[in-house]
Protein backbone atom coordinates (compact mmCIF):
# COMPACT_ATOMS: atom_id res chain seq x y z
CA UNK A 1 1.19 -7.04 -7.61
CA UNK A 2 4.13 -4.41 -6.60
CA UNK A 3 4.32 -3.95 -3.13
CA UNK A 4 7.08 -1.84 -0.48
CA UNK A 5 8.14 -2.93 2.79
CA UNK A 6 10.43 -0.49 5.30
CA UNK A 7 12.06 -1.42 8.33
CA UNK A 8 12.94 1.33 10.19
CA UNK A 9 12.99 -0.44 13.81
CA UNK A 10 17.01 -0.75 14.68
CA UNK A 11 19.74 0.13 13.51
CA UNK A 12 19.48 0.21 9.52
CA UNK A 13 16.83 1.53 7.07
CA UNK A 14 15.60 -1.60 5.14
CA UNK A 15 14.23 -0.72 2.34
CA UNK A 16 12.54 -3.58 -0.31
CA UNK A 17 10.28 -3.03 -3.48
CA UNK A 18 9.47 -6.04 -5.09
CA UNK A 19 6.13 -8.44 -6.54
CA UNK A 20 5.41 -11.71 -6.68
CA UNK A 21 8.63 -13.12 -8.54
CA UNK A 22 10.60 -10.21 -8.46
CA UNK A 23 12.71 -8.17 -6.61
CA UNK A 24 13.47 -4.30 -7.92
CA UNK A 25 15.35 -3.34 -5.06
CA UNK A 26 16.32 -4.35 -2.13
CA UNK A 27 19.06 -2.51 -0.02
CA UNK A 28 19.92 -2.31 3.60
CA UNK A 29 21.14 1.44 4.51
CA UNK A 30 22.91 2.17 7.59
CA UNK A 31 20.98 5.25 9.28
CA UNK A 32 22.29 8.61 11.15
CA UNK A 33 19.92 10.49 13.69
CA UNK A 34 17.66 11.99 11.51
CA UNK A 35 15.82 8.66 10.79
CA UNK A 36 13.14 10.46 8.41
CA UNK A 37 15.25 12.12 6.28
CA UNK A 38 17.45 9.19 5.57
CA UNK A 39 13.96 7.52 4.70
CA UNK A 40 12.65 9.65 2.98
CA UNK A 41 15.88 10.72 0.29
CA UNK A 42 16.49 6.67 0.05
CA UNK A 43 13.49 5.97 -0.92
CA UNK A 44 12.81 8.53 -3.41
CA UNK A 45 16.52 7.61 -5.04
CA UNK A 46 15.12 4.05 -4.75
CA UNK A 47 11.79 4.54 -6.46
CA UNK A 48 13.38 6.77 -9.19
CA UNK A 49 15.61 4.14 -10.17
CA UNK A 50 13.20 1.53 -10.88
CA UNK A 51 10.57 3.62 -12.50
CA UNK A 52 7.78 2.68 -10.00
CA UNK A 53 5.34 5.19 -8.65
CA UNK A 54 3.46 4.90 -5.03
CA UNK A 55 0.16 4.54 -7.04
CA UNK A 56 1.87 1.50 -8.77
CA UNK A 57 1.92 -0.53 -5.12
CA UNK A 58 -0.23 -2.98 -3.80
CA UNK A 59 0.76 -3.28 -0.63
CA UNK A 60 2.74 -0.88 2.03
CA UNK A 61 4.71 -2.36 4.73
CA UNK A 62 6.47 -1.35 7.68
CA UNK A 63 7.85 -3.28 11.26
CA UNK A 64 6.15 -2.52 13.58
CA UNK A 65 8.62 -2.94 16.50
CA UNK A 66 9.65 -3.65 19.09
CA UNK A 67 12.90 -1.29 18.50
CA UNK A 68 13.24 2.38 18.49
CA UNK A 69 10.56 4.13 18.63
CA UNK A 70 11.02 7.30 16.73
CA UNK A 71 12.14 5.15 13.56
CA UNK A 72 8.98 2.84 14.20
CA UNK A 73 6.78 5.84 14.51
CA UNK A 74 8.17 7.36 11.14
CA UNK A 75 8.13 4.57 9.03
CA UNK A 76 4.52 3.68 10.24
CA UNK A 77 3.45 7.18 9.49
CA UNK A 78 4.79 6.98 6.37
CA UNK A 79 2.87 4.35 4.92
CA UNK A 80 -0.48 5.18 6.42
CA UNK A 81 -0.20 8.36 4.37
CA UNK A 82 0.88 6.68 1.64
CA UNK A 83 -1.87 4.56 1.58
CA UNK A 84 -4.43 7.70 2.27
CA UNK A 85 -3.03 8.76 -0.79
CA UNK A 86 -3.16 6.00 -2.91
CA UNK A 87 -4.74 2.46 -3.49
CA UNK A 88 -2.61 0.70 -1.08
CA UNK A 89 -3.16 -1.10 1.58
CA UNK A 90 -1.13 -0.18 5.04
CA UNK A 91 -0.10 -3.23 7.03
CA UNK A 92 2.35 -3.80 9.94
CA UNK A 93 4.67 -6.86 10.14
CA UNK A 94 6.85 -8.38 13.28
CA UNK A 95 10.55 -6.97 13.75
CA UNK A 96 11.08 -10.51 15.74
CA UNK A 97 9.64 -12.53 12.53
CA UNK A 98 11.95 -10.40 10.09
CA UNK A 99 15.00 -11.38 12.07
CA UNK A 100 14.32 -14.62 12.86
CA UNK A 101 13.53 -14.96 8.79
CA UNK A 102 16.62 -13.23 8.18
CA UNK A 103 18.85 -16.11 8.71
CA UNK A 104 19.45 -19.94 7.03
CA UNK A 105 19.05 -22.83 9.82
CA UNK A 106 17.45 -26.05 10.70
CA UNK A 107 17.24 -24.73 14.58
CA UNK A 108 14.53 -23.11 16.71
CA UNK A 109 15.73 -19.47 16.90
CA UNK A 110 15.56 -16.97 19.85
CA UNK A 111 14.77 -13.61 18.84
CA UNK A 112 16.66 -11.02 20.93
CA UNK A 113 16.49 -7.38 20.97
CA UNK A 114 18.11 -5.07 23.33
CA UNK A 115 15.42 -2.79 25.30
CA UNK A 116 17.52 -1.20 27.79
CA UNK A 117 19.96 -1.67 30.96
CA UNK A 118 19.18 -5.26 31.94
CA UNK A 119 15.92 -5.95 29.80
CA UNK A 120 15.26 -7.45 26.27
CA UNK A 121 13.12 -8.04 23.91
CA UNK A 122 12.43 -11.82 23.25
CA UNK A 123 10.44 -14.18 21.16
CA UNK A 124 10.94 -17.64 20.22
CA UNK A 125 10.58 -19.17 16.87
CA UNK A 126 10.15 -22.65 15.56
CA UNK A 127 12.27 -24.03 12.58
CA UNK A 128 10.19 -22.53 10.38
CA UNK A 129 10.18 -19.28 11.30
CA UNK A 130 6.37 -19.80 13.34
CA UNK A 131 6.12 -18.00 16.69
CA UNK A 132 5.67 -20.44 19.57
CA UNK A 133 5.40 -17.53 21.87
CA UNK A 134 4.56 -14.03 21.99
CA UNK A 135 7.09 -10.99 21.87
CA UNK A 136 7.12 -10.07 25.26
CA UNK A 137 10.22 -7.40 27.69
CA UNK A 138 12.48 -9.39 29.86
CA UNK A 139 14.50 -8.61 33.05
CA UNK A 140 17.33 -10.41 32.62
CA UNK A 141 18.06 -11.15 36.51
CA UNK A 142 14.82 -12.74 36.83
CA UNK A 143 14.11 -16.53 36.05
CA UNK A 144 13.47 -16.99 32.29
CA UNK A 145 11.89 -20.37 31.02
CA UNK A 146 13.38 -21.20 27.43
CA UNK A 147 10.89 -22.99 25.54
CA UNK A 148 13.26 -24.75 23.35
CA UNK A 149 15.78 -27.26 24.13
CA UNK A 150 19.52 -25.11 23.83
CA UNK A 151 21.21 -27.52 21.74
CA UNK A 152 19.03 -26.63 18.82
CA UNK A 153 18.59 -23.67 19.24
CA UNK A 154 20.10 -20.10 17.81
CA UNK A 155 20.14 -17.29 19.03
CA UNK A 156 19.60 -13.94 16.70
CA UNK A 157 19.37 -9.79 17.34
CA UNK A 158 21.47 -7.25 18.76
CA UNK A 159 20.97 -8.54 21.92
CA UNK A 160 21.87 -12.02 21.66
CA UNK A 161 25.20 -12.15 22.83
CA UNK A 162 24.47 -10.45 26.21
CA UNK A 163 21.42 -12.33 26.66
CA UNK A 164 23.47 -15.39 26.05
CA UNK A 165 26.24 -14.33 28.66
CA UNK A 166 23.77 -13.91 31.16
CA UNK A 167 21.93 -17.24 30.59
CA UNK A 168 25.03 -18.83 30.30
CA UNK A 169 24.21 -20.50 26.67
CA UNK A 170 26.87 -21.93 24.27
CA UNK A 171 25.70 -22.02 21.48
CA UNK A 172 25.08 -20.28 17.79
CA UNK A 173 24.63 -16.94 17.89
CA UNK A 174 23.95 -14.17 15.37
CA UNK A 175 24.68 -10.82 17.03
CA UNK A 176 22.43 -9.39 13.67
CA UNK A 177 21.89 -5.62 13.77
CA UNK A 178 19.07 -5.34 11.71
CA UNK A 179 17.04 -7.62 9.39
CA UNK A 180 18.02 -8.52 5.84
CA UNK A 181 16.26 -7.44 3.19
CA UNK A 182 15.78 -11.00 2.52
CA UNK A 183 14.27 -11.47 5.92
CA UNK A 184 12.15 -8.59 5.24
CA UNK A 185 11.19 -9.73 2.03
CA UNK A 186 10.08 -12.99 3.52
CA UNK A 187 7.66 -11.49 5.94
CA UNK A 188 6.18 -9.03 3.52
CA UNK A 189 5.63 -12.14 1.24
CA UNK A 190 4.12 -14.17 4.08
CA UNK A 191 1.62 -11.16 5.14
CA UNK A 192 0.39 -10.65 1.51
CA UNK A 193 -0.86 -14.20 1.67
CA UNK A 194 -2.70 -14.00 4.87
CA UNK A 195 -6.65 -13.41 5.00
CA UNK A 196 -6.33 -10.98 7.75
CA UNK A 197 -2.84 -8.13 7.87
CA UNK A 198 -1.90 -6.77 10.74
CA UNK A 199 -2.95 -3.04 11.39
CA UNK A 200 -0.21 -0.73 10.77
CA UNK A 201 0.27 0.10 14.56
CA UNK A 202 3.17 -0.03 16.63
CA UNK A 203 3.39 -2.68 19.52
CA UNK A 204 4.13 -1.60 23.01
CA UNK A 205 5.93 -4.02 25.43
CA UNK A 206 7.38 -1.47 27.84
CA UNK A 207 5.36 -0.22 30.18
CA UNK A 208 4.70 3.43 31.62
CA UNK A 209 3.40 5.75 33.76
CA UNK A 210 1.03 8.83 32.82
CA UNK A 211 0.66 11.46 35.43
CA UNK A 212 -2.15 14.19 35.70
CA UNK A 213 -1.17 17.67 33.70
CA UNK A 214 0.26 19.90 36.49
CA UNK A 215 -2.00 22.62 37.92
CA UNK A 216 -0.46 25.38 35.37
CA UNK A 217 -1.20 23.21 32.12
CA UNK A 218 -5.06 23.00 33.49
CA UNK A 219 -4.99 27.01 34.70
CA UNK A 220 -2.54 28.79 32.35
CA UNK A 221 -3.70 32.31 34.03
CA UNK A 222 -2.19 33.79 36.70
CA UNK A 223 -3.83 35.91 38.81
């Protein structure tokens, strides 16, 4: 049961093709601006290699996020065609769970992503990789209740070692870029287990605004 899982969400493209027992490749990739063109001539070089077509796969993953966007919304795009296309099945899995996967400890782990200026991303993890809490966008001046006792605890993301500045906490900390392709691995192997994946869809923590068209959007004619 082949299967493909992408993570697109920071700042590599993570790119893993494996079944059951078996991993045909598995490569990390760092990525320029154009996000889908990096995806797209990686993973044709990586599916070429191993002799496996899109109508041999199971299973399609991607991260859904948090992270940037434009990556998130290629790589998800991606695999729902794919899976219009073929037999497989489109499913989204947790940026935070790949990262916290991505690393060997006995701790709790903090997940930490930068957002921007003064906010994060955060979710906390239990030693075995279980979310205690949901991903949710923090200010970083405001109070913020850890969960976990700090002295076993580890912190993990590209935003750990601000985070950590500001809180004041001393101790591990895994300023990680991007997930491994082990983490990713993990997660994809978790999912495939589960009765119920998670909808290939990308999750939203910041919040915005939407304003009413201006009057010439509504009225394009002048008179």
């Amino acid at each position: 049961m082949k299967f493909l899982a992408l993570d697109l969400s920071l700042r590599d493209l993570v790119i893993v093709i494996a079944e059951d027992k078996q991993v045909f490749f598995s490569e990390n990739i760092n990525l320029n601006k154009n996000r889908a063109a990096v995806l797209f001539a990686n993973l044709d070089h990586a599916m070429k290699s191993i002799g496996v077509d899109f109508s041999d796969l199971k299973f399609i993953f991607s991260t859904v996020g948090p992270g940037n966007f434009n990556g998130i919304r290629v790589s998800l795009s991606f695999i729902r065609g794919v899976a219009l296309g073929t037999n497989a099945i489109a499913a989204g899995i947790s940026t935070m769970e790949c990262l916290a996967r991505s690393i060997n400890t006995t701790r709790n782990i903090g997940v930490i992503i930068k957002a921007y200026p003064e906010h994060f991303y955060v979710q906390w993890f239990d030693k075995m990789c279980t979310a205690i809490t949901k991903p949710e966008l923090m200010q970083i001046n405001t109070n913020i209740n850890i969960p976990l006792k700090s002295e076993d605890l580890i912190l993990v993301g590209n935003g750990s070692s601000a985070f950590a500045e500001k809180l004041g906490f001393d101790g591990q900390i895994i300023d990680m870029q991007s997930p491994t392709s082990s983490g990713l691995l993990n997660c994809a192997k978790k999912e495939i287990l589960k009765k119920k994946l998670r909808p290939p869809e990308p999750l939203y923590l910041r919040s915005f605004e939407a304003t009413e068209p201006s009057r010439w959007k509504n009225s394009p004619i002048v008179r």
